[in-house]
N, C-alpha and C. Protein backbone atom coordinates (compact mmCIF):
# COMPACT_ATOMS: atom_id res chain seq x y z
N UNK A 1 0.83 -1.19 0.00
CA UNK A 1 0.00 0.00 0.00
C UNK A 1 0.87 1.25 0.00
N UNK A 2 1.65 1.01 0.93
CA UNK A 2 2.38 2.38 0.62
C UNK A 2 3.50 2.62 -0.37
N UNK A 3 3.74 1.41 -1.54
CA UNK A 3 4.55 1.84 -2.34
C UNK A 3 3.24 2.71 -3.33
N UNK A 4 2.17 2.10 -4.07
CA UNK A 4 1.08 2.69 -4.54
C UNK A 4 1.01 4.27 -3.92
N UNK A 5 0.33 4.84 -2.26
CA UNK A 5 0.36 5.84 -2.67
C UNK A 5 1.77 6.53 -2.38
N UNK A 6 2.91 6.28 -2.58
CA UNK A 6 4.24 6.97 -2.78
C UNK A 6 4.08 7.28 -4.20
N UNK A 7 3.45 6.40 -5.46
CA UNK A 7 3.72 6.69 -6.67
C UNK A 7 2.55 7.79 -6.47
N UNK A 8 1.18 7.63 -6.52
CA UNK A 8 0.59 8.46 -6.50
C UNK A 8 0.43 9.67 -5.92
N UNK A 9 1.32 9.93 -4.55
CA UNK A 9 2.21 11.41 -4.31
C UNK A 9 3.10 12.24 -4.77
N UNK A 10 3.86 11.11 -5.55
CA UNK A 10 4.90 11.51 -6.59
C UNK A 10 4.23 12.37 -7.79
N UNK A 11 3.20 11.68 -8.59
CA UNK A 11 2.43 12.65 -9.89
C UNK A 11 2.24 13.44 -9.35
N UNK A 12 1.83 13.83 -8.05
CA UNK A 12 0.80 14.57 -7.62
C UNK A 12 -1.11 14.59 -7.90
N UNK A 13 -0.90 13.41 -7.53
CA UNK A 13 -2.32 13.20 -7.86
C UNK A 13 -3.45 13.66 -7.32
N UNK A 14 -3.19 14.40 -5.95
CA UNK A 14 -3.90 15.35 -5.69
C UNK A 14 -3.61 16.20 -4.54
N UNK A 15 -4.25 17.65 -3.94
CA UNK A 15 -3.99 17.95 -2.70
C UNK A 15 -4.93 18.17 -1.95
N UNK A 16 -4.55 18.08 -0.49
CA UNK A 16 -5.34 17.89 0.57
C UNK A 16 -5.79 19.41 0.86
N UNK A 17 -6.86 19.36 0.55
CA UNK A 17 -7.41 20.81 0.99
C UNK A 17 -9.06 20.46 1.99
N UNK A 18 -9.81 21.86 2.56
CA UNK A 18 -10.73 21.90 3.67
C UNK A 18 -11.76 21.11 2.92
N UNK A 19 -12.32 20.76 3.34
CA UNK A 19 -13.72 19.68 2.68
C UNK A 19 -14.80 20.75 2.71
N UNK A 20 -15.26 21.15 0.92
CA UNK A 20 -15.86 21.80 0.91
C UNK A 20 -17.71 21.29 1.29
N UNK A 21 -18.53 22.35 1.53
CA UNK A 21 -19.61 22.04 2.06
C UNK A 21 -20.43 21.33 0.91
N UNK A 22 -20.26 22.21 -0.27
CA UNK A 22 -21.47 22.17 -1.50
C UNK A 22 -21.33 21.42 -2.20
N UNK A 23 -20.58 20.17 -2.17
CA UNK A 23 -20.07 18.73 -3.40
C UNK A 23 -20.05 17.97 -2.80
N UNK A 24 -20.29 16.80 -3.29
CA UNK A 24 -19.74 15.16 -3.33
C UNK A 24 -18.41 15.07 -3.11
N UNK A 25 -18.07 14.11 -1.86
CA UNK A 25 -16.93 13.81 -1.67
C UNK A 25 -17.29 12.07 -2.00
N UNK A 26 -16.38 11.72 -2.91
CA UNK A 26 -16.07 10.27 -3.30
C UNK A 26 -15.25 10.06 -2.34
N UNK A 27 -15.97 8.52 -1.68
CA UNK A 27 -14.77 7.86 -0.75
C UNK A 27 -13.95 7.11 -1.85
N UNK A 28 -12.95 6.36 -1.64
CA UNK A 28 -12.12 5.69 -1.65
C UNK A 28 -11.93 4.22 -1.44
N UNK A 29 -11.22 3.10 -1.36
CA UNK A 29 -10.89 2.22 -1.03
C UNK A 29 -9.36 1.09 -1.49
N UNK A 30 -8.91 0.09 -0.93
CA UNK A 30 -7.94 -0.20 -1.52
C UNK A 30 -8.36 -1.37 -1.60
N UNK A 31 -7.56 -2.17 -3.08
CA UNK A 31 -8.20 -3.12 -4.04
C UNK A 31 -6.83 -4.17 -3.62
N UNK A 32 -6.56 -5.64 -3.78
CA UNK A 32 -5.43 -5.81 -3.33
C UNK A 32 -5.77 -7.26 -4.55
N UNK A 33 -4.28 -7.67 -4.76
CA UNK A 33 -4.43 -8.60 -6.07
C UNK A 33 -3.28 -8.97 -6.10
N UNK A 34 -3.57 -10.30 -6.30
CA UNK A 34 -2.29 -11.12 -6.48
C UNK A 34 -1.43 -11.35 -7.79
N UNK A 35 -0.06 -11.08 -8.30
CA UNK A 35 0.72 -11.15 -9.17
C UNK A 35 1.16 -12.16 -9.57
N UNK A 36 0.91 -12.91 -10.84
CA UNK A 36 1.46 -14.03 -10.76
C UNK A 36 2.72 -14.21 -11.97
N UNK A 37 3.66 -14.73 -12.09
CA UNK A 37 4.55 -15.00 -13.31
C UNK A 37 3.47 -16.26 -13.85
N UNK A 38 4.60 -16.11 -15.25
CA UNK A 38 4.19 -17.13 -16.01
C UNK A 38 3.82 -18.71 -15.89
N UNK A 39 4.20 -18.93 -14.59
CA UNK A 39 4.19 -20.43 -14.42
C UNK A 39 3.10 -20.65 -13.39
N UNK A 40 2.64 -19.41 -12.59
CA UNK A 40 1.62 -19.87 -12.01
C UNK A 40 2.24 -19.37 -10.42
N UNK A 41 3.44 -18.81 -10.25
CA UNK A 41 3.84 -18.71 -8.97
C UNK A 41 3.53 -17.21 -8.75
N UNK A 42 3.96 -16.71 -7.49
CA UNK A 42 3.75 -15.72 -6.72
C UNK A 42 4.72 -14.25 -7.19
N UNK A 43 4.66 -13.94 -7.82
CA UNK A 43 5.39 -12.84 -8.49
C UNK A 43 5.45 -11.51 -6.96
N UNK A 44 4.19 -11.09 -6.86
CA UNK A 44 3.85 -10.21 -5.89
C UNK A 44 3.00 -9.80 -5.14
N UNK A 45 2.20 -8.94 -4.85
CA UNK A 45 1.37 -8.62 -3.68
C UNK A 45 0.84 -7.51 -4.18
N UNK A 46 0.00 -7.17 -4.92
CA UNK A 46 -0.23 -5.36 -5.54
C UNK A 46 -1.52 -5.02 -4.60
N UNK A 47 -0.89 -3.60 -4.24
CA UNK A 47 -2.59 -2.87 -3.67
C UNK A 47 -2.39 -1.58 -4.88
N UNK A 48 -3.77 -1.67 -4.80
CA UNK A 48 -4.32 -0.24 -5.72
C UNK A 48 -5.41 0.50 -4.88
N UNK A 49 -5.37 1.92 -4.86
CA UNK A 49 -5.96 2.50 -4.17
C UNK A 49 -7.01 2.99 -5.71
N UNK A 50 -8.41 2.99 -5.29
CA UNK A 50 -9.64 3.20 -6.33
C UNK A 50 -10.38 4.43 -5.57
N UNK A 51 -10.94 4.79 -6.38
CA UNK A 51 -12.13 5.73 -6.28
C UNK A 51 -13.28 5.23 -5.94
N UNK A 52 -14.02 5.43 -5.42
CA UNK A 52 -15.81 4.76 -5.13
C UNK A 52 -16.54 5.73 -6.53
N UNK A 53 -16.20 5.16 -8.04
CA UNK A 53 -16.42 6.12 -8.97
C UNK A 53 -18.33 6.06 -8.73
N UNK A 54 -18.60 4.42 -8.30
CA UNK A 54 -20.15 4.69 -8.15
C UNK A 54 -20.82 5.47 -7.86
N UNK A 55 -20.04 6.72 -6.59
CA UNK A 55 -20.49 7.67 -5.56
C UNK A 55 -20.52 8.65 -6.49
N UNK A 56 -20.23 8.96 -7.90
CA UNK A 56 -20.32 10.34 -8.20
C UNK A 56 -21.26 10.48 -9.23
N UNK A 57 -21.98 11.90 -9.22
CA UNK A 57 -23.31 12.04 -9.68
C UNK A 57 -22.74 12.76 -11.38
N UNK A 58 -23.78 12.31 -12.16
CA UNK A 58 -23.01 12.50 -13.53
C UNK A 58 -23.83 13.97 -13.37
N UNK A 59 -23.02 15.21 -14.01
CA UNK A 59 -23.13 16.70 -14.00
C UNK A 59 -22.58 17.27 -12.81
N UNK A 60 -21.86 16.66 -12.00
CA UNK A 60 -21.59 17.50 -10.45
C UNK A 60 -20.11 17.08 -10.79
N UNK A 61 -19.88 15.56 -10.73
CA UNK A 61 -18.72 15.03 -10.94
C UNK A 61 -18.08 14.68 -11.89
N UNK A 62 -19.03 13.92 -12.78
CA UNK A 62 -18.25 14.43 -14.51
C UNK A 62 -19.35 14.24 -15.52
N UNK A 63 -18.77 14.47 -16.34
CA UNK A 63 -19.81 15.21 -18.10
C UNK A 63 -19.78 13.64 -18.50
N UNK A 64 -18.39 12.96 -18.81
CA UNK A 64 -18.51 12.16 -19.92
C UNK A 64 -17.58 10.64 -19.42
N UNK A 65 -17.80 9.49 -19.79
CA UNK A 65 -16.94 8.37 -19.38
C UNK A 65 -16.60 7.79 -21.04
N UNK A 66 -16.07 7.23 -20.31
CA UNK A 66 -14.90 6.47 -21.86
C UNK A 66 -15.69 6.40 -22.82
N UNK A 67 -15.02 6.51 -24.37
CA UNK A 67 -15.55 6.16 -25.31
C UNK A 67 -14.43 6.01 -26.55
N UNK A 68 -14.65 5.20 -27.20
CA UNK A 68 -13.54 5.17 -28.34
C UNK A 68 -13.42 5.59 -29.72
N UNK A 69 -14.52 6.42 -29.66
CA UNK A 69 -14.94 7.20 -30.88
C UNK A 69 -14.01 8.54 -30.36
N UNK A 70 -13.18 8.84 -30.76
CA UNK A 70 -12.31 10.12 -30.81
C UNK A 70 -12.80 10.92 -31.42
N UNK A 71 -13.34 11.98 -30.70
CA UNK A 71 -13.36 13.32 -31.15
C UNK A 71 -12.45 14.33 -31.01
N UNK A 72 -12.28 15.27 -31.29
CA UNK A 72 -11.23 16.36 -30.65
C UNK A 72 -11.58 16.16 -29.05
N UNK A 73 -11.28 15.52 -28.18
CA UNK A 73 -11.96 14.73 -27.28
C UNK A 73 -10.60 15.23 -26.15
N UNK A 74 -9.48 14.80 -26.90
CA UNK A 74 -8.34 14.79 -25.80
C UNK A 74 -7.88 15.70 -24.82
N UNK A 75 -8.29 16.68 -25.66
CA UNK A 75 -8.01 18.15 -24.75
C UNK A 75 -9.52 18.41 -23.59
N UNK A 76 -10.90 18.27 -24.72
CA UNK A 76 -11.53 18.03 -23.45
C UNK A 76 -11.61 16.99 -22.06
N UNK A 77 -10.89 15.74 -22.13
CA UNK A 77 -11.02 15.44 -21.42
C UNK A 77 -10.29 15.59 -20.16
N UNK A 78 -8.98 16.42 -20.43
CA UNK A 78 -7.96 17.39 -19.25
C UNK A 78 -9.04 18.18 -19.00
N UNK A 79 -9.40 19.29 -19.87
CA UNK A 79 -10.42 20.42 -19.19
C UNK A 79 -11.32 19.59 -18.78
N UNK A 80 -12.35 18.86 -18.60
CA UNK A 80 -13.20 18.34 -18.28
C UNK A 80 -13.11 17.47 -16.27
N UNK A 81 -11.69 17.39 -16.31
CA UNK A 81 -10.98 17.39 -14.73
C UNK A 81 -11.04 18.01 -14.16
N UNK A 82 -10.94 19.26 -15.05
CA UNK A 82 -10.16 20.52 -14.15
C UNK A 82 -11.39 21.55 -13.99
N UNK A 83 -12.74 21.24 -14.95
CA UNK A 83 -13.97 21.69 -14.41
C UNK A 83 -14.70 21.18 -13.91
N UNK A 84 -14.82 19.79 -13.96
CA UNK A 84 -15.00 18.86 -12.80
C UNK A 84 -14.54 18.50 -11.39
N UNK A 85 -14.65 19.08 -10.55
CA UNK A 85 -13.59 18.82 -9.68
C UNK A 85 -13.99 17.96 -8.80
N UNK A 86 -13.13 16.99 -8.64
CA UNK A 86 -13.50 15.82 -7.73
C UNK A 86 -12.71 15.95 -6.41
N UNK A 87 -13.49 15.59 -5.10
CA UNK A 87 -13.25 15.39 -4.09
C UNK A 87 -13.27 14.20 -3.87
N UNK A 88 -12.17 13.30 -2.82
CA UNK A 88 -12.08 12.09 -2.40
C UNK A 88 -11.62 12.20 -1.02
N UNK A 89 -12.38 11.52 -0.04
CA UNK A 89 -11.85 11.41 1.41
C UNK A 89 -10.08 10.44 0.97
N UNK A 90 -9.76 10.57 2.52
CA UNK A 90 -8.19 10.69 2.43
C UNK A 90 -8.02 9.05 2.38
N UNK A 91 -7.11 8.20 1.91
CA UNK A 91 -7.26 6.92 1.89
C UNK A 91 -7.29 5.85 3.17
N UNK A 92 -7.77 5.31 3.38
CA UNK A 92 -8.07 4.41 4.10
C UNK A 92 -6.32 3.91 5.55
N UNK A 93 -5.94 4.50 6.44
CA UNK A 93 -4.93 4.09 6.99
C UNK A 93 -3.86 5.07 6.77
N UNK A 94 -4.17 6.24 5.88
CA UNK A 94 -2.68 7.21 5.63
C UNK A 94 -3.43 8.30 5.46
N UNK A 95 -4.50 8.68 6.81
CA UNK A 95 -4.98 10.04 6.90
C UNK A 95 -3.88 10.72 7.43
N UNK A 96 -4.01 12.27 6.80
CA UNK A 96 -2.92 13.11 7.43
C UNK A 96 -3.06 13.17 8.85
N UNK A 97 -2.06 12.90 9.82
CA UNK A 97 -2.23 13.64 11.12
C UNK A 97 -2.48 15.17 11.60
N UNK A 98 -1.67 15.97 10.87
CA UNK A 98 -2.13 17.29 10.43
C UNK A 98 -2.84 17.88 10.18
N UNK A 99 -3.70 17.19 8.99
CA UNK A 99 -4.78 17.56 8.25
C UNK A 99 -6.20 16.54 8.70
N UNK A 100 -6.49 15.96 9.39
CA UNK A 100 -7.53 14.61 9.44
C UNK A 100 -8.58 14.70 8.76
N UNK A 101 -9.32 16.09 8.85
CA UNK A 101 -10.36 16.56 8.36
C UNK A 101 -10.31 17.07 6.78
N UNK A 102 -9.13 17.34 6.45
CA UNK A 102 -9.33 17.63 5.30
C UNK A 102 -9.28 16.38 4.16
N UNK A 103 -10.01 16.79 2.95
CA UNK A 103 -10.04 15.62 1.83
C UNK A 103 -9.09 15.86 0.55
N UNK A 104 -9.11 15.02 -0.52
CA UNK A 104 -8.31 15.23 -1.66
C UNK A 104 -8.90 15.23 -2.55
N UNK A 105 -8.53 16.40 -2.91
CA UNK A 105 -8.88 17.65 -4.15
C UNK A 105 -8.27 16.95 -5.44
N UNK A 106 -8.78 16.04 -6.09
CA UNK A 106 -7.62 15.41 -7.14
C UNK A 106 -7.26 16.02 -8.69
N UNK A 107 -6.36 16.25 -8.60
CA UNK A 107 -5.72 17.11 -9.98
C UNK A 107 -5.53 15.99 -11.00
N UNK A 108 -5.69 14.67 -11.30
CA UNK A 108 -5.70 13.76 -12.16
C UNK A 108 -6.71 12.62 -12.32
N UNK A 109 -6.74 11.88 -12.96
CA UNK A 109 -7.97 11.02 -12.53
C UNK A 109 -7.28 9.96 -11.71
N UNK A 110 -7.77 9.01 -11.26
CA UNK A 110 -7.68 7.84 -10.36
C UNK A 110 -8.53 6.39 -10.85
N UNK A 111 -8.18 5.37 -10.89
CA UNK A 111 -8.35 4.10 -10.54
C UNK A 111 -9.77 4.36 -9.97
N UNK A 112 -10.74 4.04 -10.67
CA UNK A 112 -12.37 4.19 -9.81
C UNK A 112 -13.25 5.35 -10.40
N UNK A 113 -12.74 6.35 -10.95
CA UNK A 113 -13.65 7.38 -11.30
C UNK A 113 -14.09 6.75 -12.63
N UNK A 114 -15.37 7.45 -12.54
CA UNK A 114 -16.19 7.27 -13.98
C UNK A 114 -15.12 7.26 -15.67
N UNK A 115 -14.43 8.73 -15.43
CA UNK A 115 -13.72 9.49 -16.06
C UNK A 115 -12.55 9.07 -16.48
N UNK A 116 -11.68 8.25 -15.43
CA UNK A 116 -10.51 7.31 -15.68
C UNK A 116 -9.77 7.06 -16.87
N UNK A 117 -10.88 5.95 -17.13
CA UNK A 117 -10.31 5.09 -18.45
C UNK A 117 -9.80 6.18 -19.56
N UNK A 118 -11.27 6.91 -19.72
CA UNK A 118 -11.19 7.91 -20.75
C UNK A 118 -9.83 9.09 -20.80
N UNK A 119 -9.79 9.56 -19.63
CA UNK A 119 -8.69 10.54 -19.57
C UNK A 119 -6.82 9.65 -19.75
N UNK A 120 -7.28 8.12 -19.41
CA UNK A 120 -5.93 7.58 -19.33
C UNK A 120 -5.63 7.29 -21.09
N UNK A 121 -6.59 6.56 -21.44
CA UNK A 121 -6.41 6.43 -22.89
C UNK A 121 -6.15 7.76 -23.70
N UNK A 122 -6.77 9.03 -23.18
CA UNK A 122 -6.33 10.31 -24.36
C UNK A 122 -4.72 10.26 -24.01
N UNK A 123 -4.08 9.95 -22.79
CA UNK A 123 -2.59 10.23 -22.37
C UNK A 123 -1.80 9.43 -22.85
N UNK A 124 -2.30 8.34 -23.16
CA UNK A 124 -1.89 7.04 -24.15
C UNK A 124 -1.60 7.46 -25.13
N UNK A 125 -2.78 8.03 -26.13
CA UNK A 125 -2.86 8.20 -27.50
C UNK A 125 -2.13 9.62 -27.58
N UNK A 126 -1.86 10.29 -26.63
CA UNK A 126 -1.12 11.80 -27.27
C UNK A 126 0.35 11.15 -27.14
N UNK A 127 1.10 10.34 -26.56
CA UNK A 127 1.97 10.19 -26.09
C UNK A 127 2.91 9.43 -27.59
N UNK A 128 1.49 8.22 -27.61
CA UNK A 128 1.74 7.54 -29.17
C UNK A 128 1.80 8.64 -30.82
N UNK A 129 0.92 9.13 -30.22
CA UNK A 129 0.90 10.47 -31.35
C UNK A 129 2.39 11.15 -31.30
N UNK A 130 3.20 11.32 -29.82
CA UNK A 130 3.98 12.20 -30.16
C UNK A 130 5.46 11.77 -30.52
N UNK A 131 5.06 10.31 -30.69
CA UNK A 131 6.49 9.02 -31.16
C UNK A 131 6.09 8.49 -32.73
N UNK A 132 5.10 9.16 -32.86
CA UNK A 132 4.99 8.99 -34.73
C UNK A 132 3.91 7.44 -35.02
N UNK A 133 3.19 7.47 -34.28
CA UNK A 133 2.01 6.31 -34.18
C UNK A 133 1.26 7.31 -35.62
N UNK A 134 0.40 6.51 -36.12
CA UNK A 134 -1.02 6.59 -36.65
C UNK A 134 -2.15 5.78 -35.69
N UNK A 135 -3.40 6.66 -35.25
CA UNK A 135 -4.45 5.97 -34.75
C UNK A 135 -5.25 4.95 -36.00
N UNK A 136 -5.44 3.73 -36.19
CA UNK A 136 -5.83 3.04 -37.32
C UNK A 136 -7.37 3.78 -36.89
N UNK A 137 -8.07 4.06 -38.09
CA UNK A 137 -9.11 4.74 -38.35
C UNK A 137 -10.26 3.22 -37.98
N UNK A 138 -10.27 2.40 -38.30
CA UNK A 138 -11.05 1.14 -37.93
C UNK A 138 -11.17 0.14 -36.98
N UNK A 139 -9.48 0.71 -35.80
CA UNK A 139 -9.94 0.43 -34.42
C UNK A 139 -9.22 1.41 -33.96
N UNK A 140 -10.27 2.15 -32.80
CA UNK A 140 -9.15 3.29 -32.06
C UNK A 140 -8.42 2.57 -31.20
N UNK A 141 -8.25 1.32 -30.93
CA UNK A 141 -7.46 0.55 -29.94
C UNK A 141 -6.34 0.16 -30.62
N UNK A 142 -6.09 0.57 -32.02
CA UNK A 142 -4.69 0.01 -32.59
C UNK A 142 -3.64 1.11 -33.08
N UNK A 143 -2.55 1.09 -32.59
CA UNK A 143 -1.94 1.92 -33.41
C UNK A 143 -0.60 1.67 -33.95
N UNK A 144 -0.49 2.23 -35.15
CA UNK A 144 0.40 2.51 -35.94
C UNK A 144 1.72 3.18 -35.91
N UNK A 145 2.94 1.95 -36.13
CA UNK A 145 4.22 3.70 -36.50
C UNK A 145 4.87 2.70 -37.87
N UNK A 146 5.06 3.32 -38.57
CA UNK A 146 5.85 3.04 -39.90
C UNK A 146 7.22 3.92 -40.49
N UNK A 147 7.74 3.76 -40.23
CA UNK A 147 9.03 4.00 -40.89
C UNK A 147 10.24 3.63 -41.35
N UNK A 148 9.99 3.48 -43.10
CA UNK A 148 10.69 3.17 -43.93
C UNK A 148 10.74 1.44 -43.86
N UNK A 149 11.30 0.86 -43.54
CA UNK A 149 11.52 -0.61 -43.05
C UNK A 149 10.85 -1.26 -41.97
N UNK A 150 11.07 -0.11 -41.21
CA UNK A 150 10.18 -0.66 -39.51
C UNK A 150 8.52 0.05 -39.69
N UNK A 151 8.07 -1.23 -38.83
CA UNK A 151 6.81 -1.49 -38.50
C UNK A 151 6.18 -1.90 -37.13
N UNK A 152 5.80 -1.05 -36.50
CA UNK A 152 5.44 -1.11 -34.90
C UNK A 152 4.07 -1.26 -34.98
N UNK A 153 3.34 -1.81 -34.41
CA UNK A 153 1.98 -2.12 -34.09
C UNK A 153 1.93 -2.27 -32.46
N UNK A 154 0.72 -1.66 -31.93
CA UNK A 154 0.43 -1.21 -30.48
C UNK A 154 -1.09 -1.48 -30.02
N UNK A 155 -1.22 -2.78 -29.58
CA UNK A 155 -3.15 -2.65 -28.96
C UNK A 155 -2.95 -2.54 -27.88
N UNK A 156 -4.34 -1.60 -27.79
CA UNK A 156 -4.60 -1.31 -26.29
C UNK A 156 -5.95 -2.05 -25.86
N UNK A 157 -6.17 -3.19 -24.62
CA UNK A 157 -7.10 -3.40 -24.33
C UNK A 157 -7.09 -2.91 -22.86
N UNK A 158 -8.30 -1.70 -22.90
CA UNK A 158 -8.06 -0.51 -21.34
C UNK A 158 -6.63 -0.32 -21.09
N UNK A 159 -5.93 -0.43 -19.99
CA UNK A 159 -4.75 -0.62 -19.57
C UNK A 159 -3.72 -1.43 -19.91
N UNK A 160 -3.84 -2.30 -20.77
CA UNK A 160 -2.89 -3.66 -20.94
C UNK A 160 -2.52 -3.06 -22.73
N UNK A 161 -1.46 -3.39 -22.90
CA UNK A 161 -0.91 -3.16 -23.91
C UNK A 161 0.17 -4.18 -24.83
N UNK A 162 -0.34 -4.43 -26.13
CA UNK A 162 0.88 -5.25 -26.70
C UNK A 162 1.65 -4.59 -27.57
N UNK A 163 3.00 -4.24 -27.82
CA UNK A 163 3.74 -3.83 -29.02
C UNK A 163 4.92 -5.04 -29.62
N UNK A 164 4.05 -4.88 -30.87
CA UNK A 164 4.96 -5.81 -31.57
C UNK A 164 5.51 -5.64 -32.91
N UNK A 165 6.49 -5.76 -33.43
CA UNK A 165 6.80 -5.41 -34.69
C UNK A 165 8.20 -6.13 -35.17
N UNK A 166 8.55 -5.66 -36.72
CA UNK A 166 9.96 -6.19 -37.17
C UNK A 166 10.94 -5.83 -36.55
N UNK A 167 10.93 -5.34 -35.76
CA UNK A 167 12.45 -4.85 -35.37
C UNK A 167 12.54 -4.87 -33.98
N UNK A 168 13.07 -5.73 -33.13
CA UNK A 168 12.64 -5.94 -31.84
C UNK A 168 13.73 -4.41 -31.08
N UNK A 169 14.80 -4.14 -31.18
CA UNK A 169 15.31 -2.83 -30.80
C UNK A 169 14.83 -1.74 -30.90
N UNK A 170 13.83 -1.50 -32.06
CA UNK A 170 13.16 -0.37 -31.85
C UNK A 170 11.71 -0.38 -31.09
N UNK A 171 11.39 -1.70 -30.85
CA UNK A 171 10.03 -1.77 -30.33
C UNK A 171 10.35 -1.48 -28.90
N UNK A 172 11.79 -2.44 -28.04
CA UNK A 172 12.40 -1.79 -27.19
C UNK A 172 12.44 -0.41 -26.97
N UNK A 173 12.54 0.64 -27.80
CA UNK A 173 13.36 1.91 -27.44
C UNK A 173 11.76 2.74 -27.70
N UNK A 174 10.69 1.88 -28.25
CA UNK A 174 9.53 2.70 -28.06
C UNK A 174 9.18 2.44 -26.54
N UNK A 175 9.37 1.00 -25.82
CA UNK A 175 8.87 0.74 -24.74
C UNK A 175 9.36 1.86 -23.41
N UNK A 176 10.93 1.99 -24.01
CA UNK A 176 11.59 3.19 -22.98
C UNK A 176 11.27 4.24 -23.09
N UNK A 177 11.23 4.75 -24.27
CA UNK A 177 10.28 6.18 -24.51
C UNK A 177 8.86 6.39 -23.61
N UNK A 178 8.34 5.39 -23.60
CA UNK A 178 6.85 5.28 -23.18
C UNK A 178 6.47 5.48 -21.61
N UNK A 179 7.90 4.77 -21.37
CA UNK A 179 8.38 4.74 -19.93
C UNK A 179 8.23 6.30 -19.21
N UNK A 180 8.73 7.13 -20.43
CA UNK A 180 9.05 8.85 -19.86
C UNK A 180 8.03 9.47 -19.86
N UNK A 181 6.83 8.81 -20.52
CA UNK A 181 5.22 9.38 -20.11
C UNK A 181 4.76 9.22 -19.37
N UNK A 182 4.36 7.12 -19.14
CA UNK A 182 3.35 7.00 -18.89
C UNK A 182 4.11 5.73 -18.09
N UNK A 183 4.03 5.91 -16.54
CA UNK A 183 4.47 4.88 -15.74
C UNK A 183 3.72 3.33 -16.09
N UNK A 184 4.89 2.33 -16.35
CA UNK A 184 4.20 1.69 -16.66
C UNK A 184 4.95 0.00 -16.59
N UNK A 185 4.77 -1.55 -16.18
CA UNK A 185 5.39 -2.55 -16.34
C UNK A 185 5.57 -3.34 -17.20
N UNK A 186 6.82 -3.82 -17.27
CA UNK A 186 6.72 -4.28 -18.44
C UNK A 186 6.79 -6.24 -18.04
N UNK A 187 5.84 -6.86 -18.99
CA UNK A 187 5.70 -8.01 -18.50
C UNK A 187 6.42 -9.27 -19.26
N UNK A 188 7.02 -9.03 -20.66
CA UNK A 188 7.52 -9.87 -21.32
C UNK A 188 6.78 -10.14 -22.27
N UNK A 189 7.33 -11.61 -22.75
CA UNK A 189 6.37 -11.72 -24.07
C UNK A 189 5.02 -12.19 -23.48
N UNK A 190 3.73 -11.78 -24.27
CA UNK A 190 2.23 -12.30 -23.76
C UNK A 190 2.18 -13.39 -23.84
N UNK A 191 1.41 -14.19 -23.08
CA UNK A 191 1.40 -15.48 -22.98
C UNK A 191 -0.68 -15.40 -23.23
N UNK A 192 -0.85 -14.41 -22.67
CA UNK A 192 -2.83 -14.45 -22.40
C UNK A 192 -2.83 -12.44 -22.73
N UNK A 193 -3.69 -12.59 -23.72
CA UNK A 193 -4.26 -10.78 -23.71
C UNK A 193 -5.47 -11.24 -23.54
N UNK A 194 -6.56 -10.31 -22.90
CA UNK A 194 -7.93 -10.10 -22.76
C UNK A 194 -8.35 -10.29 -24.23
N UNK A 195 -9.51 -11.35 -23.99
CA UNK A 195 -10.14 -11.13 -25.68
C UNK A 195 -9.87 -11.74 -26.32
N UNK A 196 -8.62 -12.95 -26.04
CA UNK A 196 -7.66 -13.39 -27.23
C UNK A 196 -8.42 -14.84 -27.09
C-alpha cells in the first residue's frame, strides 16, 4: 500500500485541501491482487488505491466516461478534470495527522472514477501520437508507426498493452520512450491478452 500511494504522491495526484460544504466527496478504497509469473507462482502482492467512482453524480462530478470514438476529445477530457472537480476522502490508513479533516482535491484522474479510463487512454494516445504512431481509423485501440523498413503495431485493451513489430530494438526503445510518459510494467512476451 504504501509503495502505490508513494507513486501516487509523486504525480501529484492530488492535494489535501478543507472539505468543501457544497459537493460530493467520493470515498475511496484499496483493491489488493495477487501477481502471478508465467508459471503460475507468486510474483507479488499489488494494492491499488480506487475511487468509489459509483459515488459520483453524472453533471456534479463528470460530463462524460470512456468512449472510443475520438473526437477532438483529448483536450476536453484534461479540461473536463479541471472543471470537474472531484473530491475524495483521504485513503483508508494514511490520513494526514495534520490535516484529518481535510479531503483530496484530485488534480488527475484515479483508478475508480467514472472518467478514468477515458482521460488515461487520451494520455496514451497523445503520447503515441507524439512518437509517430497513426491511430488506425477502424480500431481506435490500434496503433500505428511506420518508418521506412520498420513497422510497430500497439493494442490497447483498457490498460494492458501489446507492441509488436519487425524490429525488436526499436520496439524496445519505443517501450523506454513510453516509460518517460506513462508509468508503466513491463511483463515480457504475452502469454494471455484479454479477448484473445
Amino acid at each position: 500500500m504504501s509503495s502505490e500511494l508513494t507513486a501516487l504522491m509523486c504525480h501529484n495526484t492530488w492535494q489535501l485541501v478543507p472539505s468543501p460544504n457544497d459537493c460530493n466527496i467520493v470515498g475511496c478504497k484499496w483493491v489488493f491482487q495477487i501477481k502471478r509469473h508465467v508459471d503460475g507462482s507468486v510474483d507479488r502482492f499489488k494494492a491499488r488505491l480506487v475511487a468509489k467512482g459509483f459515488n459520483q453524480r453524472p453533471g456534479l462530478d463528470y460530463k462524460e466516461t470512456f468512449s472510443h470514438v475520438v473526437k477532438p476529445v483529448t483536450t476536453h477530457t484534461i479540461l473536463t478534470l479541471a472543471v470537474m472537480q472531484v473530491y475524495m476522502k483521504q485513503p483508508p490508513g494514511f490520513k494526514s495527522p495534520e490535516k484529518p479533516d481535510h479531503v483530496c482535491c484530485l488534480t488527475k484522474a484515479i483508478y475508480g472514477l467514472k472518467q478514468a479510463p477515458r482521460a488515461w487512454y487520451s494520455a496514451l494516445k497523445q503520447a503515441l501520437l507524439e512518437f509517430g504512431f497513426i491511430n488506425a481509423k477502424s480500431d481506435s485501440s490500434l496503433f500505428v508507426f511506420h518508418d521506412g523498413s520498420i513497422l510497430v503495431y500497439c493494442l490497447v485493451y483498457v490498460d494492458d498493452l501489446i507492441l509488436t513489430g519487425n524490429n525488436s530494438t526499436f520496439v524496445a526503445s519505443i517501450i523506454d520512450q513510453l516509460g518517460t510518459k506513462i508509468l508503466h510494467q513491463r511483463l515480457g512476451v504475452p502469454t494471455f491478452f484479454p479477448r484473445c
